[in-house]
C-alpha atoms as a PDB file:
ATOM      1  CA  UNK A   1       0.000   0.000   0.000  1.00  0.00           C
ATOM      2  CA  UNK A   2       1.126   3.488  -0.620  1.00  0.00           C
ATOM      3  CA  UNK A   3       0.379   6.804   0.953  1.00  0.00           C
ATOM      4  CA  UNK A   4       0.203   9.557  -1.478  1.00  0.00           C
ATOM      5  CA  UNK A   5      -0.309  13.684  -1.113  1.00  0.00           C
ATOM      6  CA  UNK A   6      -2.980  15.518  -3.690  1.00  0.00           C
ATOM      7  CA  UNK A   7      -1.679  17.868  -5.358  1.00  0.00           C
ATOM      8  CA  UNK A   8      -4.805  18.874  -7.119  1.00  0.00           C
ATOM      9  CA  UNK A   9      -7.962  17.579  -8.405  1.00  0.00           C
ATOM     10  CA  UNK A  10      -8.677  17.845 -12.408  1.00  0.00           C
ATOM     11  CA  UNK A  11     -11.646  17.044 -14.348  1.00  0.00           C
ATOM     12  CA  UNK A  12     -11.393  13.280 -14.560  1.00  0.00           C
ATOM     13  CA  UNK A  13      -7.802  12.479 -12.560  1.00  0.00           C
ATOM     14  CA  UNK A  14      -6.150  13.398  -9.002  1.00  0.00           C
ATOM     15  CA  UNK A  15      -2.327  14.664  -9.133  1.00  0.00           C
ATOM     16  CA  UNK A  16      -0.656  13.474  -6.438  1.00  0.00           C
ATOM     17  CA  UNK A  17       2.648  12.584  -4.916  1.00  0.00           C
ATOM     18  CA  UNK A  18       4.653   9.746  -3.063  1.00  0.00           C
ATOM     19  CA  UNK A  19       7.512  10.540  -0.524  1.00  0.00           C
ATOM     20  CA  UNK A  20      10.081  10.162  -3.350  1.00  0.00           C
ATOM     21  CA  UNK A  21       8.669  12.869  -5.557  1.00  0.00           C
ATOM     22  CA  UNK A  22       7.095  10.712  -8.193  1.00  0.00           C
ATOM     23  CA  UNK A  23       3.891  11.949  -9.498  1.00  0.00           C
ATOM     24  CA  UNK A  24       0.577   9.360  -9.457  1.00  0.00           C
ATOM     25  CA  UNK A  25      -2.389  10.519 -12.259  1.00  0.00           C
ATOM     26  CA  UNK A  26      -5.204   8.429 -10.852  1.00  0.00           C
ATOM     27  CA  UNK A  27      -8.513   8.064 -12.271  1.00  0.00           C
ATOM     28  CA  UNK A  28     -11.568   9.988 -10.455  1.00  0.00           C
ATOM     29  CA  UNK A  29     -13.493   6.686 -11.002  1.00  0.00           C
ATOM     30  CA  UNK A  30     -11.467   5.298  -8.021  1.00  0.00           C
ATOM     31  CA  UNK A  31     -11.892   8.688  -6.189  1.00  0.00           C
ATOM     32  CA  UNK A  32     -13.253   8.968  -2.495  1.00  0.00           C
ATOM     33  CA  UNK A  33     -15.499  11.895  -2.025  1.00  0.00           C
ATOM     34  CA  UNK A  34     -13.764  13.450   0.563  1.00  0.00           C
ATOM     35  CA  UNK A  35     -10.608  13.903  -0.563  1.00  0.00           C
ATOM     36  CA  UNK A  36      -9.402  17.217  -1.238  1.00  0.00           C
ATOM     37  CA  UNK A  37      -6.158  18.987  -2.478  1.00  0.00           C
ATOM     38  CA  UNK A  38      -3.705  18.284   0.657  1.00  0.00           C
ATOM     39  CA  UNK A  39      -5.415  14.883   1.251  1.00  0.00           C
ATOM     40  CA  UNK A  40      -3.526  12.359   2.600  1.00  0.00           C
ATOM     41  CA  UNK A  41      -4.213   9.318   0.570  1.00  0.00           C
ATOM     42  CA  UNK A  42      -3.765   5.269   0.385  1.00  0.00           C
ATOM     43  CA  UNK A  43      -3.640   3.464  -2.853  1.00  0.00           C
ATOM     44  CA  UNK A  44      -4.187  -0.461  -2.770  1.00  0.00           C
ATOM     45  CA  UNK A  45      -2.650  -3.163  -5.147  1.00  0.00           C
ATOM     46  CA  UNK A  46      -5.838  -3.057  -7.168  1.00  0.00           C
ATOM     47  CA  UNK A  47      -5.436   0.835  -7.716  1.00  0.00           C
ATOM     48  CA  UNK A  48      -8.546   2.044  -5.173  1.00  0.00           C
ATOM     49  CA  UNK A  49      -7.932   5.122  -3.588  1.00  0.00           C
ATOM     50  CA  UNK A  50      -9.119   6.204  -0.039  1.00  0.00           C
ATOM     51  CA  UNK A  51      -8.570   8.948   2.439  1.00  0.00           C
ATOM     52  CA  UNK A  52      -6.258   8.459   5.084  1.00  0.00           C
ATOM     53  CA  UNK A  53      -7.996  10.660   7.583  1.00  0.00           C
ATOM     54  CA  UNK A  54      -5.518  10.174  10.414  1.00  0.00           C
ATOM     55  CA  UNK A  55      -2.324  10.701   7.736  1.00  0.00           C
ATOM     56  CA  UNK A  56      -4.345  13.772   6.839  1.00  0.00           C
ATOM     57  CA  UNK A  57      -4.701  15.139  10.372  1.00  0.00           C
ATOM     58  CA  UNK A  58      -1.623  14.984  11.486  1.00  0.00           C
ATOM     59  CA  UNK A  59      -0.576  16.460   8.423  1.00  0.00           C
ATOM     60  CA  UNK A  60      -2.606  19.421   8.659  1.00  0.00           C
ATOM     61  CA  UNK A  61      -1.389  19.642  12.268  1.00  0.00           C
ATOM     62  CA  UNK A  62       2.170  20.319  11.225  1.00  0.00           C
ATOM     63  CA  UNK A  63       0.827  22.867   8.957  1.00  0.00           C
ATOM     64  CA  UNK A  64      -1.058  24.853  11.165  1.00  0.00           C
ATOM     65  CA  UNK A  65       2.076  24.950  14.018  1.00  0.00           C
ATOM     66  CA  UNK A  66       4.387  26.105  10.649  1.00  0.00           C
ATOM     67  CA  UNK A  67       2.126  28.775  10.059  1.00  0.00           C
ATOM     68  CA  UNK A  68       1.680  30.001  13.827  1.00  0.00           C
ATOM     69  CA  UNK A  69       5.273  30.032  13.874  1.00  0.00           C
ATOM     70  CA  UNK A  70       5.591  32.402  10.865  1.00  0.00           C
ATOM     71  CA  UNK A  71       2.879  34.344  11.430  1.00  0.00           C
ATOM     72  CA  UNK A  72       2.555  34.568  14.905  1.00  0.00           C
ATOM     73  CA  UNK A  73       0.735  32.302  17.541  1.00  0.00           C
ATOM     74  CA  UNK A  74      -2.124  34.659  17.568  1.00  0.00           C
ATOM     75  CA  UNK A  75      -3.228  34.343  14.245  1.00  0.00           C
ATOM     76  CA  UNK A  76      -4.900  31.097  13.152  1.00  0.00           C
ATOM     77  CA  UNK A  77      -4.828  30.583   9.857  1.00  0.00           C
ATOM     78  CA  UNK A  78      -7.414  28.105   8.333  1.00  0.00           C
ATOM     79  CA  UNK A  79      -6.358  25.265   6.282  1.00  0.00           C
ATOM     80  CA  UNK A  80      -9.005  23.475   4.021  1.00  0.00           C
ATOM     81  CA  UNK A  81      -8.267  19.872   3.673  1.00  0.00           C
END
């Protein structure tokens, strides 16, 4: 199983990438409907896609503390995946 990143959503494909950098065009037939760009997804042997919630969380987590450290700790800047 890998874990991918979206990179963005087009008309009939998601763009996203694998911890080495290699880009993954996968079909939106296999598409869960709550991913979103910044998703944190899992793709099986038999190419279905699904949302890593947890993977996503934590990702969005380190995010979030990145921005409060650039901007400040008093701003909280949303993030929408």
């Amino acid at each position: 199983m890998k874990f991918l990143s979206v990179d963005r959503i087009e008309k009939n494909h998601i763009i996203c990438e694998d911890e080495n950098g290699e880009v993954h065009d996968i079909p939106v037939k296999n598409l869960d409907k709550d991913i979103k760009e910044g998703s944190v997804v899992s793709l099986n042997n038999k190419g279905e896609v699904k949302i890593d919630q947890q993977k996503t969380n934590i990702r969005k987590n380190i995010i979030l503390k990145l921005r409060r450290k650039i901007y400040g700790a008093d701003k909280n800047p949303k993030i929408d995946f």
